[in-house]
Protein backbone atom coordinates (compact mmCIF):
# COMPACT_ATOMS: atom_id res chain seq x y z
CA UNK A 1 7.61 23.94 -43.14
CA UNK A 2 4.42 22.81 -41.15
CA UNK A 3 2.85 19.79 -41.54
CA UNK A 4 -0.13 20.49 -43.13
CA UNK A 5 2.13 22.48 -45.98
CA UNK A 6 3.92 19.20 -46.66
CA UNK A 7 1.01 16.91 -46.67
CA UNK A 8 -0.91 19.22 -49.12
CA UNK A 9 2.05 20.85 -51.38
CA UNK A 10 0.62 18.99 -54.68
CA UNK A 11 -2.79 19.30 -53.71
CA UNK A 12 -5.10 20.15 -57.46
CA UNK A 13 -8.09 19.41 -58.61
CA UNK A 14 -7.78 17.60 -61.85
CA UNK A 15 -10.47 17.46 -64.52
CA UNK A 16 -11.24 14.81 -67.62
CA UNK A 17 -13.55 16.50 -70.52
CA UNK A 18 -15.24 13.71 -71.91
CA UNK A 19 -16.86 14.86 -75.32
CA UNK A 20 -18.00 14.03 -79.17
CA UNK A 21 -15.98 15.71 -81.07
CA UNK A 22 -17.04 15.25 -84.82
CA UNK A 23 -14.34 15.15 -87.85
CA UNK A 24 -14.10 17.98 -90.28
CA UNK A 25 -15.73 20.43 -87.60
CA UNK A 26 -12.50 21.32 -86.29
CA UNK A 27 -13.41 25.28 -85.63
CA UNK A 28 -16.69 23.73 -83.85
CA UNK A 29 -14.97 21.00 -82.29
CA UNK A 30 -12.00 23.53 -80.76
CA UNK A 31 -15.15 26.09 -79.50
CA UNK A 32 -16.68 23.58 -77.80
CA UNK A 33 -13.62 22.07 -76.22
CA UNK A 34 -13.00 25.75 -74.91
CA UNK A 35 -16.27 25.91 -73.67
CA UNK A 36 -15.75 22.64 -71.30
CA UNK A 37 -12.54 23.77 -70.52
CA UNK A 38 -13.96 26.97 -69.01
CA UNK A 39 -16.60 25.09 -67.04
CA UNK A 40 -13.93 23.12 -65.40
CA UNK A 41 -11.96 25.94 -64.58
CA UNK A 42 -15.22 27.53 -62.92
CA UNK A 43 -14.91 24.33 -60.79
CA UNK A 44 -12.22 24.39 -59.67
CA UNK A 45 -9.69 22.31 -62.13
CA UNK A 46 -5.99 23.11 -62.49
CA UNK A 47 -5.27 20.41 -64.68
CA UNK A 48 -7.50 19.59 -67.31
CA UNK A 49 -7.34 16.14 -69.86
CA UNK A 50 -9.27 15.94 -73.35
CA UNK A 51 -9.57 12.99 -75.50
CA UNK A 52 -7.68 12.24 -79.03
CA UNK A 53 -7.81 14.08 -81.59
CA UNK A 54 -10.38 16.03 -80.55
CA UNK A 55 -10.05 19.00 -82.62
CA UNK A 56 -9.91 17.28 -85.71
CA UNK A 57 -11.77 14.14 -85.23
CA UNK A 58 -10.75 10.64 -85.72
CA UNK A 59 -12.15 8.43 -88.37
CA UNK A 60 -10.60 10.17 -91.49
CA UNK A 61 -11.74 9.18 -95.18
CA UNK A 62 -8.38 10.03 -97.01
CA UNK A 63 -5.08 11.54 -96.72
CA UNK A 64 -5.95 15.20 -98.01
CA UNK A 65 -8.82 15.01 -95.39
CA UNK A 66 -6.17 14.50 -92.52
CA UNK A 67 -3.33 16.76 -93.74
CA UNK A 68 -6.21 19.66 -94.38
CA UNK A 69 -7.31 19.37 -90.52
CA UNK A 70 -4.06 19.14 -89.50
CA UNK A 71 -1.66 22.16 -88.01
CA UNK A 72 1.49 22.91 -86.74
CA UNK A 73 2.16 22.43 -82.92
CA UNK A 74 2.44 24.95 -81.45
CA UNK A 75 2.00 28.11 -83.67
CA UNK A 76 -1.26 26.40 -84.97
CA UNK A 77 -5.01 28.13 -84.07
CA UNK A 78 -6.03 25.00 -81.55
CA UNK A 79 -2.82 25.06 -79.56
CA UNK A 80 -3.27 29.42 -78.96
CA UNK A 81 -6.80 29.04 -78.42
CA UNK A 82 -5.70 26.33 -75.81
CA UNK A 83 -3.04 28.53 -74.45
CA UNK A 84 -5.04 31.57 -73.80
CA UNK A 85 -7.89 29.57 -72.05
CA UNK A 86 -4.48 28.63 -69.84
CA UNK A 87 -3.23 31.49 -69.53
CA UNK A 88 -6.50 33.03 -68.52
CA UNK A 89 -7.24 30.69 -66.09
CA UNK A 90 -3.79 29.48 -64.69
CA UNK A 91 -4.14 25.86 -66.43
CA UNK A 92 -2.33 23.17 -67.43
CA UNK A 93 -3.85 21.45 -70.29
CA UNK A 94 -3.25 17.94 -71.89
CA UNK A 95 -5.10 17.63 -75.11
CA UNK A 96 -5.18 15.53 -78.03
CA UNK A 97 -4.11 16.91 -81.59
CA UNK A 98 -3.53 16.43 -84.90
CA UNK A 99 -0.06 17.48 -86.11
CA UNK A 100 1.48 18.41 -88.71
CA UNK A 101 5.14 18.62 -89.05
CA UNK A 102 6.42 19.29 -92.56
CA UNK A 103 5.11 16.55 -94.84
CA UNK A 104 4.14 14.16 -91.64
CA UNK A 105 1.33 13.98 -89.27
CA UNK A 106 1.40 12.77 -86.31
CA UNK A 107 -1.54 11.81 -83.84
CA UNK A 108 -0.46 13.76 -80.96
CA UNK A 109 -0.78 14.91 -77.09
CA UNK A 110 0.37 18.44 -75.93
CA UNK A 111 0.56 19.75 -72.43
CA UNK A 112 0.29 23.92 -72.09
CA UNK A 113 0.72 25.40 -69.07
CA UNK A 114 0.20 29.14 -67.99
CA UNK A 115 3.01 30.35 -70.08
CA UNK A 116 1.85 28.86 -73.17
CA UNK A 117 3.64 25.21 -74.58
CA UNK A 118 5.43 22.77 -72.48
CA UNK A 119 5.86 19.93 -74.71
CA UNK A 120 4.77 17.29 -76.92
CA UNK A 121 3.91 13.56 -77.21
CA UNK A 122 3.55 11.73 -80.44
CA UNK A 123 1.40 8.24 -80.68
CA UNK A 124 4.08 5.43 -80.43
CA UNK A 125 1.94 2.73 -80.89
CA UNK A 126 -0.47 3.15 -84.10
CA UNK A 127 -4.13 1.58 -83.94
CA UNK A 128 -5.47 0.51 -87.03
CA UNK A 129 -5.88 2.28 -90.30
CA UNK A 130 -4.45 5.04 -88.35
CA UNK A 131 -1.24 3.23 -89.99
CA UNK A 132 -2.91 5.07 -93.13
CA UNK A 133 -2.28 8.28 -91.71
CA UNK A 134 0.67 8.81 -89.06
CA UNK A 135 3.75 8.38 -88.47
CA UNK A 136 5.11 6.46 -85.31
CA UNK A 137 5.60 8.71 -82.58
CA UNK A 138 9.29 9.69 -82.43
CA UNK A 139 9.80 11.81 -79.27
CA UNK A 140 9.45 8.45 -76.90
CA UNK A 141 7.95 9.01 -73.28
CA UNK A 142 8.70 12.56 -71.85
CA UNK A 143 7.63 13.43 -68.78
CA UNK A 144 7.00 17.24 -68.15
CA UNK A 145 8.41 19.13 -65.30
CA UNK A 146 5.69 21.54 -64.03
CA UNK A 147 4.63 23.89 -61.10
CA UNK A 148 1.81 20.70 -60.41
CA UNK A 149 3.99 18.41 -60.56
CA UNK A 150 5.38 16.31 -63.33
CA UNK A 151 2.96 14.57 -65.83
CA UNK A 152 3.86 12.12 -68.26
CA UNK A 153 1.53 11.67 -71.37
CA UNK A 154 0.62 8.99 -74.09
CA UNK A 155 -2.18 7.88 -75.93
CA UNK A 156 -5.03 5.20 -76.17
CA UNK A 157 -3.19 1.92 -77.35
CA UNK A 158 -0.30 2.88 -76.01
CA UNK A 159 -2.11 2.13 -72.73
CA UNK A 160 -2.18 -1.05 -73.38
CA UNK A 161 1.79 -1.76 -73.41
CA UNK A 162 3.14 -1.63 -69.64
CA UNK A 163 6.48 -0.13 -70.86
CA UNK A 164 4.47 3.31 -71.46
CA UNK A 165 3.06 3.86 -68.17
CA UNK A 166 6.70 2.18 -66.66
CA UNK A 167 8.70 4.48 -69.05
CA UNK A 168 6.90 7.59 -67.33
CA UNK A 169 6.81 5.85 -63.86
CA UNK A 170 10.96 5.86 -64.30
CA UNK A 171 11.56 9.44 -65.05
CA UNK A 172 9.79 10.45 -62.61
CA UNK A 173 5.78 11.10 -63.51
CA UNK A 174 3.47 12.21 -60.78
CA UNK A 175 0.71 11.22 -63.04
CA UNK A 176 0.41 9.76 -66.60
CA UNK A 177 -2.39 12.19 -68.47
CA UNK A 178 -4.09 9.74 -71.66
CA UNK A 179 -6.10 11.50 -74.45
CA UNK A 180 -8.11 8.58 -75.94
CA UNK A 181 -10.71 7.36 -78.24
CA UNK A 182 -10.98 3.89 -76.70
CA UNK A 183 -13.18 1.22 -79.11
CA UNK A 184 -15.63 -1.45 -77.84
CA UNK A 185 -13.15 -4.49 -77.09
CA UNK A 186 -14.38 -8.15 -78.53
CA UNK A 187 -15.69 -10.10 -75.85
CA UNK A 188 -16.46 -7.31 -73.31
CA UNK A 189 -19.64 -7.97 -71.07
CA UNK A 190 -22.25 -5.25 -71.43
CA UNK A 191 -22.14 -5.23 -67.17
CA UNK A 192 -18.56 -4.91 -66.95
CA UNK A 193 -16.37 -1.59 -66.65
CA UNK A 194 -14.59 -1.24 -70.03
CA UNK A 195 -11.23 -3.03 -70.73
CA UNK A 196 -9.72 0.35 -70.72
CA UNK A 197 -10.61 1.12 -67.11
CA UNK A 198 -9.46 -2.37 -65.90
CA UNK A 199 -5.91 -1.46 -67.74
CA UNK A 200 -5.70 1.89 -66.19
CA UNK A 201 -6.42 0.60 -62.53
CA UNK A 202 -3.77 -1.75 -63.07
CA UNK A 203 -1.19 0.72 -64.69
CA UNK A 204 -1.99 3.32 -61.98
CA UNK A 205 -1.20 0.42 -59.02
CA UNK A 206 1.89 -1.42 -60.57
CA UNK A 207 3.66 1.98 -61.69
CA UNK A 208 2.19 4.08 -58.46
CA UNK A 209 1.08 6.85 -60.62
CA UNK A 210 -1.85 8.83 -61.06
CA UNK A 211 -3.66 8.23 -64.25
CA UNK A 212 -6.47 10.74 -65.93
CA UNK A 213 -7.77 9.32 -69.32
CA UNK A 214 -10.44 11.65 -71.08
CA UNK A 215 -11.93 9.38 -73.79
CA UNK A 216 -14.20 10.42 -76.65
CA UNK A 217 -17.95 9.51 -76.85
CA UNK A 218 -20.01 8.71 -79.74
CA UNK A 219 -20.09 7.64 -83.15
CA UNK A 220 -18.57 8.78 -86.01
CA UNK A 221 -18.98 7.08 -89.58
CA UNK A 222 -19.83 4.01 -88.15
CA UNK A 223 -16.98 3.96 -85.36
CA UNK A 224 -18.20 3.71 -81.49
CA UNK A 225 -16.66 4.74 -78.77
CA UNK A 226 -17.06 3.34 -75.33
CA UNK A 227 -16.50 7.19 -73.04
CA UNK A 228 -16.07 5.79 -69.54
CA UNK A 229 -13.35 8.20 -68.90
CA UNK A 230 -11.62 7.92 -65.43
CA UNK A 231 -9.07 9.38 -63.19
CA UNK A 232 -7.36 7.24 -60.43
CA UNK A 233 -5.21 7.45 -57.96
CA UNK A 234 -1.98 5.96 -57.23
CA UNK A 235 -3.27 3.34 -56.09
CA UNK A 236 -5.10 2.12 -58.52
CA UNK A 237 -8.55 2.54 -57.50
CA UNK A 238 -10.67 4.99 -58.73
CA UNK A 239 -11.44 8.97 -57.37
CA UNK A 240 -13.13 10.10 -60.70
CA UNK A 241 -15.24 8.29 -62.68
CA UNK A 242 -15.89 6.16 -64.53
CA UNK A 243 -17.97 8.72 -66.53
CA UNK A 244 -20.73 7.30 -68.48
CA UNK A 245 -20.23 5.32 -72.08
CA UNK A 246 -22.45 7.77 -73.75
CA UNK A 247 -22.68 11.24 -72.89
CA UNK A 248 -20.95 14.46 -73.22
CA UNK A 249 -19.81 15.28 -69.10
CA UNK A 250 -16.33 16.34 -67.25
CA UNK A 251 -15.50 14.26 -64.47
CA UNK A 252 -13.20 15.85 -61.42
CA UNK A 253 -10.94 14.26 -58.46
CA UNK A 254 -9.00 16.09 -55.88
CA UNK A 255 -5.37 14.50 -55.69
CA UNK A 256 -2.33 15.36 -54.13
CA UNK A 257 0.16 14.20 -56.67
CA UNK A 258 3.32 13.83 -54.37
CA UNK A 259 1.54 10.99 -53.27
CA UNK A 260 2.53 9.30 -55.92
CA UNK A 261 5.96 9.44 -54.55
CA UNK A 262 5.72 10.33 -51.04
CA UNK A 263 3.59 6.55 -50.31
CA UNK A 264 5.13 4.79 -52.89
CA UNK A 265 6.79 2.25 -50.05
CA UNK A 266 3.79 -0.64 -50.07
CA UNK A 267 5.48 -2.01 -46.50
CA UNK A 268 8.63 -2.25 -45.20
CA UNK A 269 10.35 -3.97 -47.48
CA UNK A 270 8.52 -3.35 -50.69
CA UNK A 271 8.60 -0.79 -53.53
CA UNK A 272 6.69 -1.17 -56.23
CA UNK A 273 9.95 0.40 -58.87
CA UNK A 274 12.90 -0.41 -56.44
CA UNK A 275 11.78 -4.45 -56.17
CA UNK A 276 12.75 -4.05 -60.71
CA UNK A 277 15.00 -7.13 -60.82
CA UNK A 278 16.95 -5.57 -64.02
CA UNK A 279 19.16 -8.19 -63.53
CA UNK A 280 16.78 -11.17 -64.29
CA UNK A 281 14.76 -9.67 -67.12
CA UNK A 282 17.10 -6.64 -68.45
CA UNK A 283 18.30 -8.51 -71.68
CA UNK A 284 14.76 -9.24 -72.60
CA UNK A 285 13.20 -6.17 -72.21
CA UNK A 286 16.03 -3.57 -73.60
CA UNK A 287 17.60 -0.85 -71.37
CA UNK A 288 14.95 1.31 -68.94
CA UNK A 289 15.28 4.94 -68.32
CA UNK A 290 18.04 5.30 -65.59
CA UNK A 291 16.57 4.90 -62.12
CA UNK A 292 16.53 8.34 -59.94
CA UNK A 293 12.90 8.76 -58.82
CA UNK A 294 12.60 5.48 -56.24
């Protein structure tokens, strides 16, 4: 194998769709995620990230409103629509959903591929009155083995617990993929990146993973959001974004995901996963995925 073949085996061009979805329009909402989607594919994006929920929108009124936009992953309309865009294009797609399983929902991530489903993430950690609506996610942290490379997914608040980017970091993930509908934080300065995109950066370094969060923008009955999507490298810094806090855009970065792996060694003598001393703090933070991806 030459060099150059080894140093750009993992080389894509990954893409965040930062829109407004709007809640009730699901057929609308689904159309015009389809839309971006294609527009990012015309650029060049083999991986593409969309925000939470954005099929059915996010700030529901009542329970029959939330089961009635919800659908079954992945014989529901959004997740075909999604897979023939794929398909089509040669995609792999990581997209927020509502699902419904049975009598429970579930606020939910799924990532399609060429061939159609690959699997499924469902919100661990709840935010707010979506308490109302869910239940707790169920199928942990998967990460997803795929011809790109292997992509680990969650969504919004769970962002802000380190296990969920370390859980993915563990088994393996190339880069964590984040749906989102991140909220104005108390105390943020109006000249200061969003909380969201300091957590990410910080994620990204400390776990040496790629991250691409696609947040929502706009307001729906009375909700902000902040947009600001992002995408950064492995090292934490950013090589997408931050998109703006307020308008509909897709923001791109080239990456070549093995090196998430390949320079995970900071020096010497220092990895950022191998350095774990399970020994000290093992008893307080519960049993970790078993080590295999150092």
């Amino acid at each position: 194998m030459s060099q150059r073949k080894t140093r750009d085996e993992a080389s894509i061009k990954i893409a965040c769709v930062q829109m407004a979805p709007v809640v009730g329009h699901k057929d609308d909402n689904v159309r015009r995620s389809l839309g971006m989607i294609e527009e990012a594919a015309g650029n060049g994006a083999r991986l593409i990230v969309l925000p939470e929920l954005c099929n059915s929108g996010y700030v529901f009124e009542t329970r029959d409103e939330a089961f009635a936009l919800a659908e079954k992953v992945p014989d529901g309309p959004t997740c075909r629509a999604w897979s023939e865009v794929a398909s089509k294009h040669g995609l792999h797609i990581v997209a927020g959903i509502n699902e419904r399983d049975g009598e429970a929902l579930y606020n939910s991530s799924v990532v399609i591929g060429p061939h159609g489903h690959v699997g499924t993430f469902r919100k661990v950690h709840l935010w707010n009155e979506e308490n109302l609506f869910f239940e707790p996610g169920n199928l942990g942290f998967p990460v997803f083995k795929t011809p790109i490379g292997r992509i680990g997914t969650f969504i919004c608040y769970d962002g802000w617990f380190p296990e969920s980017y370390r859980l993915c970091a563990l088994q393996g993930a190339d880069i964590v993929c984040i749906p989102t509908n991140w909220v104005p934080i108390p105390g943020q300065d109006k000249d200061r990146e969003a909380m969201a995109n300091i957590l990410v950066m910080a994620a990204a370094h400390s776990n040496s993973v790629f991250v691409a969060a696609a947040d929502r923008v706009g307001t729906e009955r009375g909700q902000p959001f902040v947009g600001q999507s992002l995408i950064t490298s492995y090292t934490g810094w950013p090589i997408g974004g931050p998109a703006s806090a307020d308008k509909e855009e897709i923001i791109y970065a080239e990456a070549n995901l093995a090196d998430a792996r390949r320079k995970r060694n900071w020096n010497e003598y220092n990895q950022v996963l191998r350095d774990r001393r399970s020994d000290v703090y093992n008893e307080m933070l519960g049993s970790d995925v078993s080590p295999g991806w150092y």
